[in-house]
Protein backbone atom coordinates (compact mmCIF):
# COMPACT_ATOMS: atom_id res chain seq x y z
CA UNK A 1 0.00 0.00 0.00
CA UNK A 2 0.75 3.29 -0.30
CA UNK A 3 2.96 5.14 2.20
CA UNK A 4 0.63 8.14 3.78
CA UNK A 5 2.56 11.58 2.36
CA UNK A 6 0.52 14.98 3.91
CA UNK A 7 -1.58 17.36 1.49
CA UNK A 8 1.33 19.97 2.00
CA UNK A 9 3.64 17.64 0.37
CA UNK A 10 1.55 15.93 -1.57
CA UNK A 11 0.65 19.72 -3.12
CA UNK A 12 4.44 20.45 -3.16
CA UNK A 13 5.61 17.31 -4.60
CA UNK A 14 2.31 18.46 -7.78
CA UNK A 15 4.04 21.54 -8.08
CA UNK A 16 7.19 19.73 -8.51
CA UNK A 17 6.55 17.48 -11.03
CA UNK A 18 4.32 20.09 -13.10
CA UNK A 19 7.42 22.13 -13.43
CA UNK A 20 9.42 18.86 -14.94
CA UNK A 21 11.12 17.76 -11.74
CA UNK A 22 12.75 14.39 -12.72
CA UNK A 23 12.98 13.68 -9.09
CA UNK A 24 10.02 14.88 -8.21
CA UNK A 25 8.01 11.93 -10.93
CA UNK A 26 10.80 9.22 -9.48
CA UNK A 27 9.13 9.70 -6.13
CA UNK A 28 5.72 9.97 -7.49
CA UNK A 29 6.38 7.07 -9.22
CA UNK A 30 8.01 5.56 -6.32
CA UNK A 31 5.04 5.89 -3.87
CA UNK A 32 2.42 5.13 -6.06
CA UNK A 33 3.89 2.39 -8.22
CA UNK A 34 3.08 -0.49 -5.53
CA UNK A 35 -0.42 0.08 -5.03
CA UNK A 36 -1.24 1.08 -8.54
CA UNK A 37 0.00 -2.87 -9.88
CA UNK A 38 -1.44 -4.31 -6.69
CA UNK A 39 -4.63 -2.86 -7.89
CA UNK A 40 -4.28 -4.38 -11.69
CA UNK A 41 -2.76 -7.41 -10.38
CA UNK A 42 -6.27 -8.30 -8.26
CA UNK A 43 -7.55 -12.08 -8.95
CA UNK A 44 -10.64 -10.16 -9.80
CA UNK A 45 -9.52 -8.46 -12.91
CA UNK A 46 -7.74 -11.79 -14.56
CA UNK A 47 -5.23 -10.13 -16.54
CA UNK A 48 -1.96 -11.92 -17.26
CA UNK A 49 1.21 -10.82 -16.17
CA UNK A 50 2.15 -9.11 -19.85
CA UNK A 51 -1.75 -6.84 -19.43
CA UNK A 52 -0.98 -6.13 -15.75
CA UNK A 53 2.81 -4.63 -17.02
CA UNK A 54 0.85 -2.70 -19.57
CA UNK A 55 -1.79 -1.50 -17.75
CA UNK A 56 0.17 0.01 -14.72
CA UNK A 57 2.81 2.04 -17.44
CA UNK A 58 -0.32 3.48 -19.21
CA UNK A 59 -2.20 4.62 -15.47
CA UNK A 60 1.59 6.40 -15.04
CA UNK A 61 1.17 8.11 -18.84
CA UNK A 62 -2.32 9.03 -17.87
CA UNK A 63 -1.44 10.56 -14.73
CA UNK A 64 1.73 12.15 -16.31
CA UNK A 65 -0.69 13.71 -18.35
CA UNK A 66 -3.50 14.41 -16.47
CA UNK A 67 -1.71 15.53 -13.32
CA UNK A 68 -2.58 19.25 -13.91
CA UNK A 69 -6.05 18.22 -13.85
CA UNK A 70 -5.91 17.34 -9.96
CA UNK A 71 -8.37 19.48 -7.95
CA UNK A 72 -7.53 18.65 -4.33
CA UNK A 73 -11.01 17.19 -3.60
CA UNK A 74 -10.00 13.83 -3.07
CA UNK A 75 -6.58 12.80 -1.64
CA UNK A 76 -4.04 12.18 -4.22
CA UNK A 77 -4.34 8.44 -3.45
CA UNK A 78 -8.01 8.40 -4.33
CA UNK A 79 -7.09 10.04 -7.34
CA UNK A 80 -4.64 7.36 -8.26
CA UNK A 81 -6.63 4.78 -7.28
CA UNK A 82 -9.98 6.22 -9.32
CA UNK A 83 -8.03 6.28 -12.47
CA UNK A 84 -6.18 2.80 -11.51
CA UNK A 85 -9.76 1.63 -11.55
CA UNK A 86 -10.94 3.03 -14.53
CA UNK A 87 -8.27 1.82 -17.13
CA UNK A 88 -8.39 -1.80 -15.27
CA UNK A 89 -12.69 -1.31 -16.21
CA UNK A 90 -11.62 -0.71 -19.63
CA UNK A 91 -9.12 -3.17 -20.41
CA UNK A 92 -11.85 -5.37 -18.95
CA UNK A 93 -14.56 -4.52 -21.39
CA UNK A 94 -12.31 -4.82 -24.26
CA UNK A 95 -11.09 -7.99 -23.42
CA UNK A 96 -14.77 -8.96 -23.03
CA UNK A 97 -15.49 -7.40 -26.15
CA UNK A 98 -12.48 -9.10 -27.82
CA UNK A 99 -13.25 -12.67 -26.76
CA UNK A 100 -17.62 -12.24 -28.00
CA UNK A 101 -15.77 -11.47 -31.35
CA UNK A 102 -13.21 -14.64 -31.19
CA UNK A 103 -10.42 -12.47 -32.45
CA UNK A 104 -7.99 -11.69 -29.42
CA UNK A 105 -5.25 -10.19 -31.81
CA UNK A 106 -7.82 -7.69 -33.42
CA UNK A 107 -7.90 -5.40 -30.94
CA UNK A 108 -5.58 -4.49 -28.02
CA UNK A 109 -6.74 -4.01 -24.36
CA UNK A 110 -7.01 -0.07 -24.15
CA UNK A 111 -10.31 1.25 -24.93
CA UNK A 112 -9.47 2.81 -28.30
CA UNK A 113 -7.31 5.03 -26.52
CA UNK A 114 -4.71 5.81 -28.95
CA UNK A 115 -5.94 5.46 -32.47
CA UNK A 116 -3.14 4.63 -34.51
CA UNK A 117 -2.23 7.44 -37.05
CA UNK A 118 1.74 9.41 -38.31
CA UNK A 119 -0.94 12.60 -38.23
CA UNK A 120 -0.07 13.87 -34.22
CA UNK A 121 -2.28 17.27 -35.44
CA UNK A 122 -5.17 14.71 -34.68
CA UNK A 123 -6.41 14.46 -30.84
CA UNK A 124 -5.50 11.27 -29.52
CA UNK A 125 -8.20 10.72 -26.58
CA UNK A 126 -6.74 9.43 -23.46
CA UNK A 127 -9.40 7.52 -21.00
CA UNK A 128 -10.53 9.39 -17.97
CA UNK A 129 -7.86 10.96 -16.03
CA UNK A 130 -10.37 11.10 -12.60
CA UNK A 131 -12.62 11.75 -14.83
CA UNK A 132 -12.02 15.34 -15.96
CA UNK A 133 -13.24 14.74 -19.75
CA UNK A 134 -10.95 16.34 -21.15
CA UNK A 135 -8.54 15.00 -24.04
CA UNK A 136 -4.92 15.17 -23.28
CA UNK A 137 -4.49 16.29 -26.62
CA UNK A 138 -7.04 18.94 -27.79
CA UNK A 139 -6.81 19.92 -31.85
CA UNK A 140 -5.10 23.12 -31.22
CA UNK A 141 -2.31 21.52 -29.05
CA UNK A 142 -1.43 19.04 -31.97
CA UNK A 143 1.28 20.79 -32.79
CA UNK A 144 2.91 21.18 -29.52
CA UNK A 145 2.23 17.59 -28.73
CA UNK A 146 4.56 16.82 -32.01
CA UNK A 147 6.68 19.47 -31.92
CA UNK A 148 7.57 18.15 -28.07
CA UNK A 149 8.02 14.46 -29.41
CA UNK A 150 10.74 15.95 -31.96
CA UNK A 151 12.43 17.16 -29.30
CA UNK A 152 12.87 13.75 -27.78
CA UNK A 153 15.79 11.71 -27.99
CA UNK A 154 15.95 9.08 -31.26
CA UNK A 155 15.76 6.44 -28.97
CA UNK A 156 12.75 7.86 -26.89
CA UNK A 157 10.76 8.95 -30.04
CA UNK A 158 10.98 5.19 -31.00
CA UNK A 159 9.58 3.73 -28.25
CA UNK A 160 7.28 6.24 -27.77
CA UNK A 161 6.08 6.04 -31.43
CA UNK A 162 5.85 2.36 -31.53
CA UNK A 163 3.70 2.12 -28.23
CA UNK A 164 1.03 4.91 -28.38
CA UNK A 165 1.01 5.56 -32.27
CA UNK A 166 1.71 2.38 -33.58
CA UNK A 167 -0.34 0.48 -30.39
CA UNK A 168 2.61 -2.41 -30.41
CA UNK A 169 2.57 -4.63 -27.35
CA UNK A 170 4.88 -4.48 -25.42
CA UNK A 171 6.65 -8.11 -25.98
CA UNK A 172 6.45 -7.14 -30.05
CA UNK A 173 8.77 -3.79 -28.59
CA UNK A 174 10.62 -5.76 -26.19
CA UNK A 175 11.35 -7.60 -29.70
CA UNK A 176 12.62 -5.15 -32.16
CA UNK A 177 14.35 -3.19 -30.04
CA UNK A 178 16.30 -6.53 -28.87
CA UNK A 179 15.86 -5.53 -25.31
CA UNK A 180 13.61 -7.43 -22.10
CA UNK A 181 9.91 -6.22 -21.55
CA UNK A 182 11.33 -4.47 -18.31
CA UNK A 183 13.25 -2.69 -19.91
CA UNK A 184 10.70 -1.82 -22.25
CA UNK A 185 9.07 -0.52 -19.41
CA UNK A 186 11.42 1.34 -17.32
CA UNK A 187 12.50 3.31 -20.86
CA UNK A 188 9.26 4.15 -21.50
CA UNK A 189 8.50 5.37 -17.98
CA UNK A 190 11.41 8.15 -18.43
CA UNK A 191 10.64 8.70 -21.82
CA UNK A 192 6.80 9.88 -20.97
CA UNK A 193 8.44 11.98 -17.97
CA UNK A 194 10.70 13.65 -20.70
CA UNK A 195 7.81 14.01 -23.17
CA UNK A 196 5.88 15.67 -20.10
CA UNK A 197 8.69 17.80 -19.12
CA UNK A 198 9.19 19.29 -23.21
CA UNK A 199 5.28 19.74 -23.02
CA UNK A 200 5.16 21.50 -20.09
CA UNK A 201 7.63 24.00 -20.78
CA UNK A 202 6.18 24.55 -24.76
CA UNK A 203 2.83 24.60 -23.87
CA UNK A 204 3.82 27.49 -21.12
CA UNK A 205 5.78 29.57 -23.89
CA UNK A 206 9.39 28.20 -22.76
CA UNK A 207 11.75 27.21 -25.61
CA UNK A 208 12.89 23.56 -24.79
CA UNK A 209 16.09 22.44 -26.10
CA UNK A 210 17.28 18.82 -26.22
């Protein structure tokens, strides 16, 4: 379970990571991490190993995201937990959905969360981050969104691309790239905190350099 963190620091440790703190999203990451996959990893849900690994990186991208979005009218850890909840729901129903067709492979688990497309002008629709309905990407912050990705490294756009553009699993990445599914993970994990950082800054009228 989570370790209990105040609402002073858990507001300071917000601002922190909204201003690109790589520290500041290692310890977010850090406290949260544990209950977040003991949450996707409940007998209830069913998901294999591979799903569970997936699902816990893209509640991390959602709250990397969505962070800004946090209110204060729930803890923090009720936030995490809500959204925890939400994408476990959905990779629920589209497994559901997925066996009543008979064609596992057609689909993948997220709930047509990332549409694949090379055209980042379009507004790839992130599940709920809490619940805020919102889009992480909007259709006027297209450009920012790509203009921040070609400001990541080679290596980072890759993985990035091949994950939320081209939807690739994660053993299929784990594959090409010639490298285990953890580190798959873990490389994606600072790659999404970079991405966030570039975003930030751009979308606040800094000029990020690599």
């Amino acid at each position: 379970m989570a370790p209990s963190i105040n609402v002073d620091d858990n507001n300071d440790l917000i601002d922190r990571c909204l201003k690109g703190e790589q520290k500041a999203w290692d310890k977010f990451y850090s406290i949260y991490h544990n209950r977040v996959k003991e949450i996707v990893s409940w007998r209830k849900w069913r998901f294999t190993d591979a799903v569970v690994e997936e699902i816990v990186q893209d509640v991390f991208l959602d709250l990397i995201k969505g962070l800004k979005a946090f209110k204060g009218d729930s803890t923090l850890l009720t936030y995490v937990q809500r959204i925890t909840k939400n994408k476990c729901i959905s990779a629920l129903r589209r497994e559901t959905t997925i066996k009543r067709k008979g064609d596992r492979d057609s689909v993948s688990y997220e709930d047509v969360e990332y549409k694949s497309t090379s055209d980042l002008n379009k507004p790839l629709s992130p599940t709920t981050f809490g619940k805020p309905e919102e889009s992480f990407l909007k259709l006027e912050e297209g450009r920012v969104v790509r203009a921040s990705l070609e400001q990541l490294s080679d290596k980072c756009k890759e993985i990035v691309i091949m994950r939320y553009v081209d939807e690739l699993p994660y053993e299929e990445i784990a594959s090409k790239l010639s490298v285990p599914v953890g580190t798959v993970c873990s490389r994606l994990k600072r790659c999404l905190i970079r991405l966030s950082e570039i975003y930030n800054d751009m979308s606040s009228g800094f000029n990020v350099k690599r």
